[in-house]
PDB file of N, CA and C in Angstrom:
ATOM      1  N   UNK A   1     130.538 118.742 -65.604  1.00  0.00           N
ATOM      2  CA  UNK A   1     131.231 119.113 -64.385  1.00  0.00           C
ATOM      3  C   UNK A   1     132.735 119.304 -64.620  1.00  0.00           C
ATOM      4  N   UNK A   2     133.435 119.896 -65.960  1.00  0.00           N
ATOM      5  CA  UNK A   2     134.502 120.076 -66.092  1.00  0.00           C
ATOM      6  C   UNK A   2     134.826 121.476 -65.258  1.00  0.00           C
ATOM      7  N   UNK A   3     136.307 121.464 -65.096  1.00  0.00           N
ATOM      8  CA  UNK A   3     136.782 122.882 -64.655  1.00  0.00           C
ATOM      9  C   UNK A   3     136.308 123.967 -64.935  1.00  0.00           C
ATOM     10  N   UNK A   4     136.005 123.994 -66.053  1.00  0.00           N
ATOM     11  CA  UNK A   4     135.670 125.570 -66.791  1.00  0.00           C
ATOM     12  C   UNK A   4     133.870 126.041 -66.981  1.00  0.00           C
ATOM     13  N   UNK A   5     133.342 124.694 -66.318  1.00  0.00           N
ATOM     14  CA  UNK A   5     132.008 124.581 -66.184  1.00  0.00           C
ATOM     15  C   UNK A   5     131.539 126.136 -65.892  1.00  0.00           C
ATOM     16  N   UNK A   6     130.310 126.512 -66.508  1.00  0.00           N
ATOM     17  CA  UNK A   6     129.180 127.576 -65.980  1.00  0.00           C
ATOM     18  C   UNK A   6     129.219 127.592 -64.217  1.00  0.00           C
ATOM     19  N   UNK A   7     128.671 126.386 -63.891  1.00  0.00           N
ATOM     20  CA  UNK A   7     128.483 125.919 -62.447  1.00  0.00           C
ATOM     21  C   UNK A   7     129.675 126.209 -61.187  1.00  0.00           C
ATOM     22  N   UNK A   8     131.122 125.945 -62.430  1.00  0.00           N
ATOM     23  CA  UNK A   8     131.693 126.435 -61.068  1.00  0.00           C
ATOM     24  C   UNK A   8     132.197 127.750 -60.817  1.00  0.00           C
ATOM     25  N   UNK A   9     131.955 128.744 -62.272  1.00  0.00           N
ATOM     26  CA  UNK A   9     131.854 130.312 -62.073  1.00  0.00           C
ATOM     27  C   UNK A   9     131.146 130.967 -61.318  1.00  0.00           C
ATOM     28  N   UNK A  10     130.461 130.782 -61.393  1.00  0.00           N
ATOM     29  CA  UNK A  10     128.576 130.628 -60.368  1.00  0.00           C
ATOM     30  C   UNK A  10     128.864 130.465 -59.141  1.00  0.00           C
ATOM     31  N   UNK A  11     129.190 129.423 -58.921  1.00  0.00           N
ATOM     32  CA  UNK A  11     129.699 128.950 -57.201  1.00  0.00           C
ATOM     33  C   UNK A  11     130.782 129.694 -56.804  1.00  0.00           C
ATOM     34  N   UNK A  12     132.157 130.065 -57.576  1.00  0.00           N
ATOM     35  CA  UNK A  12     132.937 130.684 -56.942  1.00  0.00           C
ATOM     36  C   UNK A  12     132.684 132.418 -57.247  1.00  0.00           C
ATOM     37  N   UNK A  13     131.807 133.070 -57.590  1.00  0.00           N
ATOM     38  CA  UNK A  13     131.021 134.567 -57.616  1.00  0.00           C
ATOM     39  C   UNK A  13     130.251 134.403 -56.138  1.00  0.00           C
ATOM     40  N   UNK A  14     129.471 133.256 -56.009  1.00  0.00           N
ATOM     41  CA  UNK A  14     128.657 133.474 -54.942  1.00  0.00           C
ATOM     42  C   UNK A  14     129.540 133.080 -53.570  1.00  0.00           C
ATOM     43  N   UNK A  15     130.639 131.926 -53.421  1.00  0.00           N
ATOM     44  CA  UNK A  15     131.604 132.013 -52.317  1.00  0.00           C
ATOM     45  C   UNK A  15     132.376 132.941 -52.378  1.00  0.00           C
ATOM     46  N   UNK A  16     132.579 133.872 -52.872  1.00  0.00           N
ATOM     47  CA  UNK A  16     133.573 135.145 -52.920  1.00  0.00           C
ATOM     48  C   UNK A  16     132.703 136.238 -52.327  1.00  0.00           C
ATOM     49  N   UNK A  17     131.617 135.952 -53.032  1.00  0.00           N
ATOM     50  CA  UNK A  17     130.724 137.301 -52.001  1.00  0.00           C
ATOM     51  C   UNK A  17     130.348 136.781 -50.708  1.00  0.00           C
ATOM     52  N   UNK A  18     129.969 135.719 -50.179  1.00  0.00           N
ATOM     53  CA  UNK A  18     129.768 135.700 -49.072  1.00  0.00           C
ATOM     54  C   UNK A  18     130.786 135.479 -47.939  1.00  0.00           C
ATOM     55  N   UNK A  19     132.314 135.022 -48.459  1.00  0.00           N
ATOM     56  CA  UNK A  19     133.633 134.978 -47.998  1.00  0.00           C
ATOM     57  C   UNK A  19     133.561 137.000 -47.515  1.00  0.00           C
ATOM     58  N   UNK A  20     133.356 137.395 -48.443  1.00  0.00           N
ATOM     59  CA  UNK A  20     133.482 139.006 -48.291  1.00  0.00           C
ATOM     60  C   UNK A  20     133.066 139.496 -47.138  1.00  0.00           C
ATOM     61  N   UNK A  21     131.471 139.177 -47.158  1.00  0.00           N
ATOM     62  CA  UNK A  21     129.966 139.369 -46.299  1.00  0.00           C
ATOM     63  C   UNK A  21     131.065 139.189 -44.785  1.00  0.00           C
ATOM     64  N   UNK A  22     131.314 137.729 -45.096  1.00  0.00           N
ATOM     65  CA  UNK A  22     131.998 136.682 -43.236  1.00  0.00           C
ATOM     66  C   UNK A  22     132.731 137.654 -42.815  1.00  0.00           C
ATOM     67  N   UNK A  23     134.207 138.244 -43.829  1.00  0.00           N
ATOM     68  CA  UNK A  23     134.966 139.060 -43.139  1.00  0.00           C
ATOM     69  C   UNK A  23     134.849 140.288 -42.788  1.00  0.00           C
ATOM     70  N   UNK A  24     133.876 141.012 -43.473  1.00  0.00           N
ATOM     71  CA  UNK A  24     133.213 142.406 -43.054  1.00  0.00           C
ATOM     72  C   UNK A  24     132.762 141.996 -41.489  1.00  0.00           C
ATOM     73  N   UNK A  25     132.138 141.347 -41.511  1.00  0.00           N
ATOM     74  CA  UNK A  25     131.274 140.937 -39.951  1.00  0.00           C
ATOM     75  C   UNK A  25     132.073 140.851 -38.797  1.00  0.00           C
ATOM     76  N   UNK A  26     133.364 139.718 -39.251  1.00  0.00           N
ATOM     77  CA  UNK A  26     134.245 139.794 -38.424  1.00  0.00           C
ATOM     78  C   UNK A  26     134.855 140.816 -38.019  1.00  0.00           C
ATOM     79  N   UNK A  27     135.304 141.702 -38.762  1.00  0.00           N
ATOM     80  CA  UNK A  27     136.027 142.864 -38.566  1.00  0.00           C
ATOM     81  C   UNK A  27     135.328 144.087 -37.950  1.00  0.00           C
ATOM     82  N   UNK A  28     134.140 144.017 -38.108  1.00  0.00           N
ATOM     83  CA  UNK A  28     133.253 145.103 -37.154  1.00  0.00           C
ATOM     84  C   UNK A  28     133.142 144.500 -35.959  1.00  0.00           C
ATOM     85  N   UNK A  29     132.936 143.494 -35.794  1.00  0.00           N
ATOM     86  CA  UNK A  29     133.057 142.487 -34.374  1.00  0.00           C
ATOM     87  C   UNK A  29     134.348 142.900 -33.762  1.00  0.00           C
ATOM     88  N   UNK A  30     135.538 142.150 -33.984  1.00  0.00           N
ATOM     89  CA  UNK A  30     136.546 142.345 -33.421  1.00  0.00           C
ATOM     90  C   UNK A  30     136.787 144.076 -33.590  1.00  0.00           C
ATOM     91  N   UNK A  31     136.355 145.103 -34.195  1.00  0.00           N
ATOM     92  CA  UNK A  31     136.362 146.617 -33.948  1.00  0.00           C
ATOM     93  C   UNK A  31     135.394 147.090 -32.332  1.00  0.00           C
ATOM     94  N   UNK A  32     134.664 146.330 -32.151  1.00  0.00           N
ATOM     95  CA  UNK A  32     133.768 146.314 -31.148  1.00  0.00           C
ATOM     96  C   UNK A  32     134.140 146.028 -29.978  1.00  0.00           C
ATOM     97  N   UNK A  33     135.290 144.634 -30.014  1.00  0.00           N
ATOM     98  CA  UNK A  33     135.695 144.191 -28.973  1.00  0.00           C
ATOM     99  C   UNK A  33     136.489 145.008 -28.528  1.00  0.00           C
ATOM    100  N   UNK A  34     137.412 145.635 -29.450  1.00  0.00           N
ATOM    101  CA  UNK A  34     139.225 145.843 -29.272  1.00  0.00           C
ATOM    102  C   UNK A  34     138.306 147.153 -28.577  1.00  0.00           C
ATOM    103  N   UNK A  35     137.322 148.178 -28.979  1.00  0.00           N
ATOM    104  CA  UNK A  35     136.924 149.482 -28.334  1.00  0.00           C
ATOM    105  C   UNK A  35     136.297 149.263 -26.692  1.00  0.00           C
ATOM    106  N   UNK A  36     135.857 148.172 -27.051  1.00  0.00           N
ATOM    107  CA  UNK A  36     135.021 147.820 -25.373  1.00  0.00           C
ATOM    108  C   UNK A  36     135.952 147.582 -24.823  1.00  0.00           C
ATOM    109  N   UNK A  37     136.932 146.555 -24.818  1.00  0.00           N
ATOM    110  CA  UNK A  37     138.701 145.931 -24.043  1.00  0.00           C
ATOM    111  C   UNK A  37     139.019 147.260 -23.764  1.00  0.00           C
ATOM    112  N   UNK A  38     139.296 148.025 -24.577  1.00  0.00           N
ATOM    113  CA  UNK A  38     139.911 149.318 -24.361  1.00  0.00           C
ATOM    114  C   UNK A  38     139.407 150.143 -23.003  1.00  0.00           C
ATOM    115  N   UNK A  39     138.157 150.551 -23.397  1.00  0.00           N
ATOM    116  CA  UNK A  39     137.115 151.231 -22.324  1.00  0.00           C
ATOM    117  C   UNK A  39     137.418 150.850 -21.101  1.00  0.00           C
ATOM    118  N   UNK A  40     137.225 149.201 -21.148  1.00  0.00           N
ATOM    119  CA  UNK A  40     136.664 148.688 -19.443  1.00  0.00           C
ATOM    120  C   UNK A  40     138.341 148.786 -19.131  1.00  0.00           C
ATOM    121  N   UNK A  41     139.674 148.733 -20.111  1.00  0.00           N
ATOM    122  CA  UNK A  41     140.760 148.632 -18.749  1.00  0.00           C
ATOM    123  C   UNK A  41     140.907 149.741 -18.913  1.00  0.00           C
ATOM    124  N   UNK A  42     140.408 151.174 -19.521  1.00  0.00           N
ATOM    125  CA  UNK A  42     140.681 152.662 -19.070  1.00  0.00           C
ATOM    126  C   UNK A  42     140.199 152.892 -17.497  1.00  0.00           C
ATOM    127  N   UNK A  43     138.915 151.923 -17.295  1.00  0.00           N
ATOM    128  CA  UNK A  43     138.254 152.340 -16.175  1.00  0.00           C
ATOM    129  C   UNK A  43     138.663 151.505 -15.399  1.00  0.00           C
ATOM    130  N   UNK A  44     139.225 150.334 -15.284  1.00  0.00           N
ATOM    131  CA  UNK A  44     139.867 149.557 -14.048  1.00  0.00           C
ATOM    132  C   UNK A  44     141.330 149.901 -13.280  1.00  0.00           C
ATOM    133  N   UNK A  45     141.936 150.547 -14.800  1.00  0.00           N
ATOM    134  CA  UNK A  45     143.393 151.008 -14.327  1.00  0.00           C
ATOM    135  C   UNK A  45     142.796 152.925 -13.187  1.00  0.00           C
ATOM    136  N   UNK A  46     141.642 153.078 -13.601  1.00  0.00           N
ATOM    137  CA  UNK A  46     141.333 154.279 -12.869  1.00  0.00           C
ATOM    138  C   UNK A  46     140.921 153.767 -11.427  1.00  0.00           C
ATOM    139  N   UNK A  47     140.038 153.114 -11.235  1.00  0.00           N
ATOM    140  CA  UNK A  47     139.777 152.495 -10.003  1.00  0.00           C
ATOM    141  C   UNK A  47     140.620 151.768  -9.410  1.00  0.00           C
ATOM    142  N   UNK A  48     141.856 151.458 -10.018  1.00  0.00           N
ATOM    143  CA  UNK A  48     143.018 150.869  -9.309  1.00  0.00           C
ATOM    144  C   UNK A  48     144.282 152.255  -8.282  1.00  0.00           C
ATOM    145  N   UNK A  49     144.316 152.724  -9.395  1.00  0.00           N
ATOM    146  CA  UNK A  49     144.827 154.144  -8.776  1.00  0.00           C
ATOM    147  C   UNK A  49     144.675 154.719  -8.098  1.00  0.00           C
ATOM    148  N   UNK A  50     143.287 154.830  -8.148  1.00  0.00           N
ATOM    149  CA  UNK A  50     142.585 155.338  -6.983  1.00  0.00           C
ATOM    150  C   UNK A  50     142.260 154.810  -5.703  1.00  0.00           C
ATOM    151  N   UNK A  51     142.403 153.430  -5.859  1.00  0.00           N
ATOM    152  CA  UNK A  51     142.070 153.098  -4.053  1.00  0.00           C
ATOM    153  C   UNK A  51     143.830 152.278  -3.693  1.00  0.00           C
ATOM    154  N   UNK A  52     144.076 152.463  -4.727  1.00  0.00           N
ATOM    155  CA  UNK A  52     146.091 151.971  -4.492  1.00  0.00           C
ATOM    156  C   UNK A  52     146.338 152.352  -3.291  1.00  0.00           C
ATOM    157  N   UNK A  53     146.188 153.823  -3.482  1.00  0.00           N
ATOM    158  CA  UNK A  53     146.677 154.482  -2.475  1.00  0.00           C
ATOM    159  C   UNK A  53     146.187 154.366  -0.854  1.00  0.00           C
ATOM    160  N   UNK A  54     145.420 154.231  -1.158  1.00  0.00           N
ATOM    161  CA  UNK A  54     144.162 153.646   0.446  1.00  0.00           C
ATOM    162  C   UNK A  54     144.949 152.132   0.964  1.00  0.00           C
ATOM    163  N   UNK A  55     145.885 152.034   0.171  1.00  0.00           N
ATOM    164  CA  UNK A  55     146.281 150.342   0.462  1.00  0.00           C
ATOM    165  C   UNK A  55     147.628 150.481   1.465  1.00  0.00           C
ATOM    166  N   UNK A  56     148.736 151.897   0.949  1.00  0.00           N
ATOM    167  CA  UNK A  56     150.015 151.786   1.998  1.00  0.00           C
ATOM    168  C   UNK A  56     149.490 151.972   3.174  1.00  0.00           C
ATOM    169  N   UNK A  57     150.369 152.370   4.264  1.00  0.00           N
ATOM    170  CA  UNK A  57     150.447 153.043   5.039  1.00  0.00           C
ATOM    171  C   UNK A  57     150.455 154.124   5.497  1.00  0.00           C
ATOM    172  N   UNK A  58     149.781 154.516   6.573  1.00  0.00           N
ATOM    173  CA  UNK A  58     149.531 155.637   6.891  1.00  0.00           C
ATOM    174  C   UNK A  58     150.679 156.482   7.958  1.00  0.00           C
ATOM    175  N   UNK A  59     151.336 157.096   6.747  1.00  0.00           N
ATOM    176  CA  UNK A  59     152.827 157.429   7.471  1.00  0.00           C
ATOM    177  C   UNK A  59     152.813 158.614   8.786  1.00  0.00           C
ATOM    178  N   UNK A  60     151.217 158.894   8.659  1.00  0.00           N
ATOM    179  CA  UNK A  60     151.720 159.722  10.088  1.00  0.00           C
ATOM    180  C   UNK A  60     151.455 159.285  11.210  1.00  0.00           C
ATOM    181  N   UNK A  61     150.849 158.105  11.454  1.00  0.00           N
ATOM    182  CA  UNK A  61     150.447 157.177  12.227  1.00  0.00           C
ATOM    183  C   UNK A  61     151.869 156.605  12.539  1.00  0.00           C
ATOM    184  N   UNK A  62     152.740 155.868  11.796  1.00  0.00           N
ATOM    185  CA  UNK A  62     153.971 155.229  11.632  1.00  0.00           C
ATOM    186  C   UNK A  62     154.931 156.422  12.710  1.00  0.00           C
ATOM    187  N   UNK A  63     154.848 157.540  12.180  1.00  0.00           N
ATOM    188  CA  UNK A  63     155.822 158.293  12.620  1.00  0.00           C
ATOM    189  C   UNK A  63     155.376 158.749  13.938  1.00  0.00           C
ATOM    190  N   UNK A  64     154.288 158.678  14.272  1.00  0.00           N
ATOM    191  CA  UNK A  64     154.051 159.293  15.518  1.00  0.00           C
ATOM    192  C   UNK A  64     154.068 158.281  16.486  1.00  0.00           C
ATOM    193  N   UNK A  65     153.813 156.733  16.122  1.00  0.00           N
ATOM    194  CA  UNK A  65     154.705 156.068  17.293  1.00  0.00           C
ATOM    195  C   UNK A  65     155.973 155.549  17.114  1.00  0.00           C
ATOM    196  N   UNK A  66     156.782 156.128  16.337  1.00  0.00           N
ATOM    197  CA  UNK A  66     158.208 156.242  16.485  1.00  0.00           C
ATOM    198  C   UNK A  66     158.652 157.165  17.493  1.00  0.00           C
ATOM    199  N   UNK A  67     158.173 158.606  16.882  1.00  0.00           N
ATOM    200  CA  UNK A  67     158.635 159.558  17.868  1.00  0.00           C
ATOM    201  C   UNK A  67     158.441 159.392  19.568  1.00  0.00           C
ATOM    202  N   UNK A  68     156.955 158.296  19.722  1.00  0.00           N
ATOM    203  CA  UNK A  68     156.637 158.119  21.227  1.00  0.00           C
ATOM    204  C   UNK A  68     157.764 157.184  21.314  1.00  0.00           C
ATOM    205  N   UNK A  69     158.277 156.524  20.651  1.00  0.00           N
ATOM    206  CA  UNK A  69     159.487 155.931  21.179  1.00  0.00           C
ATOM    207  C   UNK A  69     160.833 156.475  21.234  1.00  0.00           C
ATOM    208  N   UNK A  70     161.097 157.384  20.500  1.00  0.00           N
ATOM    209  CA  UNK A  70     162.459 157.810  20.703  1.00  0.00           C
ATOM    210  C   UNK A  70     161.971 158.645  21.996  1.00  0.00           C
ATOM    211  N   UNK A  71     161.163 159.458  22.682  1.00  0.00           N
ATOM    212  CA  UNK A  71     160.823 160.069  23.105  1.00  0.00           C
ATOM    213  C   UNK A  71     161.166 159.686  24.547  1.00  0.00           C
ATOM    214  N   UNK A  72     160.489 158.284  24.938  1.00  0.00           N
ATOM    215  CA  UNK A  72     160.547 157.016  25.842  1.00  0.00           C
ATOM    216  C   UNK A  72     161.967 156.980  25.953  1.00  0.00           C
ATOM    217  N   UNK A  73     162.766 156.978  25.115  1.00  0.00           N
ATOM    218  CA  UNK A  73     164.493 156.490  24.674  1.00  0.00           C
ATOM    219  C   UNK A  73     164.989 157.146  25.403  1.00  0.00           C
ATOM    220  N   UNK A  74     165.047 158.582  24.691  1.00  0.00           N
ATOM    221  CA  UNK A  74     165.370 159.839  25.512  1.00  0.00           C
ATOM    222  C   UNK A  74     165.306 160.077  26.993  1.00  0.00           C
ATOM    223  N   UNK A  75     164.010 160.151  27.835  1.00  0.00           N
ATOM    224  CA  UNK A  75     163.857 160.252  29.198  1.00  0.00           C
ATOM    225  C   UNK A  75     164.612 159.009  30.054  1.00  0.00           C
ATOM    226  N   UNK A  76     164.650 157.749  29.233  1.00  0.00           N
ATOM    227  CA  UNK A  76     165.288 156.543  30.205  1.00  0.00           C
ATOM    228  C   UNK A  76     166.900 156.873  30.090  1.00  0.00           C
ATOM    229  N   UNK A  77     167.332 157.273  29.172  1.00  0.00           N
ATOM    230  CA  UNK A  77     169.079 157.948  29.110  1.00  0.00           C
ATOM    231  C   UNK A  77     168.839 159.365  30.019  1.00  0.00           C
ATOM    232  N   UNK A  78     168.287 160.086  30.025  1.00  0.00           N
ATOM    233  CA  UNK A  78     168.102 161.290  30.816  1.00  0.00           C
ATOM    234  C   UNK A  78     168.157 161.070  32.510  1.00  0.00           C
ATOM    235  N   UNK A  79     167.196 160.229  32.693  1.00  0.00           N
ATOM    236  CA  UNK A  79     167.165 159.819  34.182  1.00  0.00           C
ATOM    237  C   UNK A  79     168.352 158.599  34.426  1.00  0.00           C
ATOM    238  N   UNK A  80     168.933 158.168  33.307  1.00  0.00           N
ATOM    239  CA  UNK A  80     169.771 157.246  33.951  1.00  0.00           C
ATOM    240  C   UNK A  80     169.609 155.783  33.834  1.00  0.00           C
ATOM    241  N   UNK A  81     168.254 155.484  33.574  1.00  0.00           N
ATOM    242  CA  UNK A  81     167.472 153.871  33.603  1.00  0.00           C
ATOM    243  C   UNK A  81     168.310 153.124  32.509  1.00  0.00           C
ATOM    244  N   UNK A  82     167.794 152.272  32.456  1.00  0.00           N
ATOM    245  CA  UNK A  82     168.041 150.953  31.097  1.00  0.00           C
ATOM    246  C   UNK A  82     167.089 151.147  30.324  1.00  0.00           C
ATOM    247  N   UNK A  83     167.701 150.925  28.949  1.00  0.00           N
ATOM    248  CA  UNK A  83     166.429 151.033  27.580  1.00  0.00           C
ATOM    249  C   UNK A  83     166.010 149.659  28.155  1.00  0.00           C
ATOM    250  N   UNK A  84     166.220 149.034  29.127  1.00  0.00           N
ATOM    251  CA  UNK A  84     165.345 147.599  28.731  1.00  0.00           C
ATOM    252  C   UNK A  84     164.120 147.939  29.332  1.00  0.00           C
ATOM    253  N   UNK A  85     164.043 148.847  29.875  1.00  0.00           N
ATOM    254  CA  UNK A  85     162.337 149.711  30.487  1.00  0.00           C
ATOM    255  C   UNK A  85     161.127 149.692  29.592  1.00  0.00           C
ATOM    256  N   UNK A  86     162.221 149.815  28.456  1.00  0.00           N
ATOM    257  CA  UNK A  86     161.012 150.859  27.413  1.00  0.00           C
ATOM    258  C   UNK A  86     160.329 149.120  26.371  1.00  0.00           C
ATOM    259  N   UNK A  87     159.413 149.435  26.219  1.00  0.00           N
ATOM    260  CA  UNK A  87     158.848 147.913  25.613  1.00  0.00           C
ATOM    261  C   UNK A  87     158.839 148.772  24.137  1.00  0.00           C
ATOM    262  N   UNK A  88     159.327 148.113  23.302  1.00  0.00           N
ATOM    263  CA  UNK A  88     159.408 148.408  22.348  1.00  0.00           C
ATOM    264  C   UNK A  88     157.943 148.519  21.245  1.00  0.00           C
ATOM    265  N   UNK A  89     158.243 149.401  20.193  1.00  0.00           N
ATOM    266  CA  UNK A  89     156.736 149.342  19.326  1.00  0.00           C
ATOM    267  C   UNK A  89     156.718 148.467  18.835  1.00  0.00           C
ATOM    268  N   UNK A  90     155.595 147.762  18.521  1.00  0.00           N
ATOM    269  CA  UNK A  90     155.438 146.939  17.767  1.00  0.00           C
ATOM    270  C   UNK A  90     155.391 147.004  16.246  1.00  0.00           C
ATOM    271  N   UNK A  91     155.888 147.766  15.999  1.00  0.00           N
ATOM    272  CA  UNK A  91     156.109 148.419  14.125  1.00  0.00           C
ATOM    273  C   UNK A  91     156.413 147.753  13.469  1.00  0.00           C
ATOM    274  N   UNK A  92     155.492 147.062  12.268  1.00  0.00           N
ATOM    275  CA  UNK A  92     155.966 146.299  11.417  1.00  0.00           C
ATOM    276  C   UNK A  92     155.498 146.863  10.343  1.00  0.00           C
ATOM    277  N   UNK A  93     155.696 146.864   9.417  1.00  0.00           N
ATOM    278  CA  UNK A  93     154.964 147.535   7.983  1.00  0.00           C
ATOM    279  C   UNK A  93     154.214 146.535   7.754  1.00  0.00           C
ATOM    280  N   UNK A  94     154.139 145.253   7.893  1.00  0.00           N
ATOM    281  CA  UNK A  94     152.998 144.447   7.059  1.00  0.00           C
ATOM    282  C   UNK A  94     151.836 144.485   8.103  1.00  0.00           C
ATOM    283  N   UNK A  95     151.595 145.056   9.064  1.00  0.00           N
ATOM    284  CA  UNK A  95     150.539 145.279   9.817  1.00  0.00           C
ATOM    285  C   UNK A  95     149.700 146.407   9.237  1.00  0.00           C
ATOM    286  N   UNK A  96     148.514 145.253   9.453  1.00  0.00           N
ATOM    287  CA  UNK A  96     147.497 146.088   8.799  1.00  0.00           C
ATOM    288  C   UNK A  96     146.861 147.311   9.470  1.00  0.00           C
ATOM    289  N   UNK A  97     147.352 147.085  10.766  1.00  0.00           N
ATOM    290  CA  UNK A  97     146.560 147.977  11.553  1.00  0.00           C
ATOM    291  C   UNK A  97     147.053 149.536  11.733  1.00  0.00           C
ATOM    292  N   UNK A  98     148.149 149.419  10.578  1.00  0.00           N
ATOM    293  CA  UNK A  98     148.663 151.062  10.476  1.00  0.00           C
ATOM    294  C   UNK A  98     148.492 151.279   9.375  1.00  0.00           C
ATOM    295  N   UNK A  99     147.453 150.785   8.147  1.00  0.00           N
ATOM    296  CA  UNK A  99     147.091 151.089   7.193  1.00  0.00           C
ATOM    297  C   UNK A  99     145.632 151.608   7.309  1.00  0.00           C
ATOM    298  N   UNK A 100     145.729 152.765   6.239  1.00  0.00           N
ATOM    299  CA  UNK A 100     144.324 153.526   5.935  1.00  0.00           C
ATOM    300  C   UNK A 100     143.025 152.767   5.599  1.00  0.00           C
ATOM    301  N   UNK A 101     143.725 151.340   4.746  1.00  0.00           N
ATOM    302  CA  UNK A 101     143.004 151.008   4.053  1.00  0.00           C
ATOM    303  C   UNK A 101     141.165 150.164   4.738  1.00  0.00           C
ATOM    304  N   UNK A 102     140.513 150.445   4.402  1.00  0.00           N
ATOM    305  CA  UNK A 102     139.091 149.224   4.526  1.00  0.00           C
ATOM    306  C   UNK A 102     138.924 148.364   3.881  1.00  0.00           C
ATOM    307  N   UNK A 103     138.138 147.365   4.091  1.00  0.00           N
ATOM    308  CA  UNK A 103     137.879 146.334   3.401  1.00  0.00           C
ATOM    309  C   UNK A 103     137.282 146.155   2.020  1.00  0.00           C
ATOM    310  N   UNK A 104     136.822 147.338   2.099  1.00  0.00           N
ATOM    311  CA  UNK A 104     136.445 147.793   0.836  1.00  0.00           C
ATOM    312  C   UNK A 104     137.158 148.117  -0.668  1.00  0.00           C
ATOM    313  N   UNK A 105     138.363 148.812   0.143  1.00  0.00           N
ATOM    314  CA  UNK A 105     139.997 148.820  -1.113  1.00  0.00           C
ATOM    315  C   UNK A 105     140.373 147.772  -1.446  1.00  0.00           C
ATOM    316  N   UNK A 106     140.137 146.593  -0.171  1.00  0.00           N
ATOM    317  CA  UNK A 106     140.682 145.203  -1.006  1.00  0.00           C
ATOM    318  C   UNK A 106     140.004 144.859  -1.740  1.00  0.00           C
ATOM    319  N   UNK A 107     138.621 144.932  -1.373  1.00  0.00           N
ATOM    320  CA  UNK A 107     137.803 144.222  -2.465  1.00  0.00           C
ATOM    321  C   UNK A 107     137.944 144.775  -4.053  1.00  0.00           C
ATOM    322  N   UNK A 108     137.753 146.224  -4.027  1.00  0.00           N
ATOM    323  CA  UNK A 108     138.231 147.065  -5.294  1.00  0.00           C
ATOM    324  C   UNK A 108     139.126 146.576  -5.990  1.00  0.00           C
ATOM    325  N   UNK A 109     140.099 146.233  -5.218  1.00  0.00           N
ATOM    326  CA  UNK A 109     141.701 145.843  -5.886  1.00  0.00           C
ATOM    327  C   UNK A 109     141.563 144.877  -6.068  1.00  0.00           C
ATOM    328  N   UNK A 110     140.653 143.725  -5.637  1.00  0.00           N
ATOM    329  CA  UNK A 110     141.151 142.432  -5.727  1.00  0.00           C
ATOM    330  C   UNK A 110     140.043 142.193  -7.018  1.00  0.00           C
ATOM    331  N   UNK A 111     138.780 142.348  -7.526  1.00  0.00           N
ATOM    332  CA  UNK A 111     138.213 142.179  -8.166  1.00  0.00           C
ATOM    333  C   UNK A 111     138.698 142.981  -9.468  1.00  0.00           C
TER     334      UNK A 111
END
């Protein structure tokens, strides 16, 4: 069982080839992963894009009860009244209820 033994030429021919074998394997593996990773966020960043937009606001909705309010504005200075007549819109941008979106975009987006 000295250093220069038969036995341990032998052993280190056969751990060198199968050291080889391990990292081939690995490396087609992780080639597999890095292509699949790739794929699935080509297709999530697509389905994100796509219902993104379903998520702002729906600016002609926004603008058209603005205009019913300047509109309101206008006739109470015209006739003379007080703006305190006019009840103001309730316009907030974080209201959901002037967005396009369904429940369905959140779910898209959120998953």
């Amino acid at each position: 069982m000295d250093p220069g033994a038969r036995f341990w030429r032998v052993y280190l021919d056969e751990a060198a080839e199968f050291d080889l074998d391990t990292v081939e394997n690995i490396k087609d593996t992780v080639d597999v992963i890095l292509a699949f990773a790739g794929l699935f966020s080509a297709i999530v960043i697509t389905l994100v894009v796509l219902t993104a937009t379903a998520l702002q606001l729906d600016h002609p909705k926004v603008t058209n009860i603005l205009l019913m309010e300047l509109i309101a504005i206008q006739r109470v200075v015209a006739t003379g009244g007080s703006i305190n007549q006019i009840t103001p819109s309730l316009l907030n941008a974080e209201s959901p209820s002037y967005s396009t979106a369904e429940s369905t975009d959140y779910w898209v987006n959120g998953l």
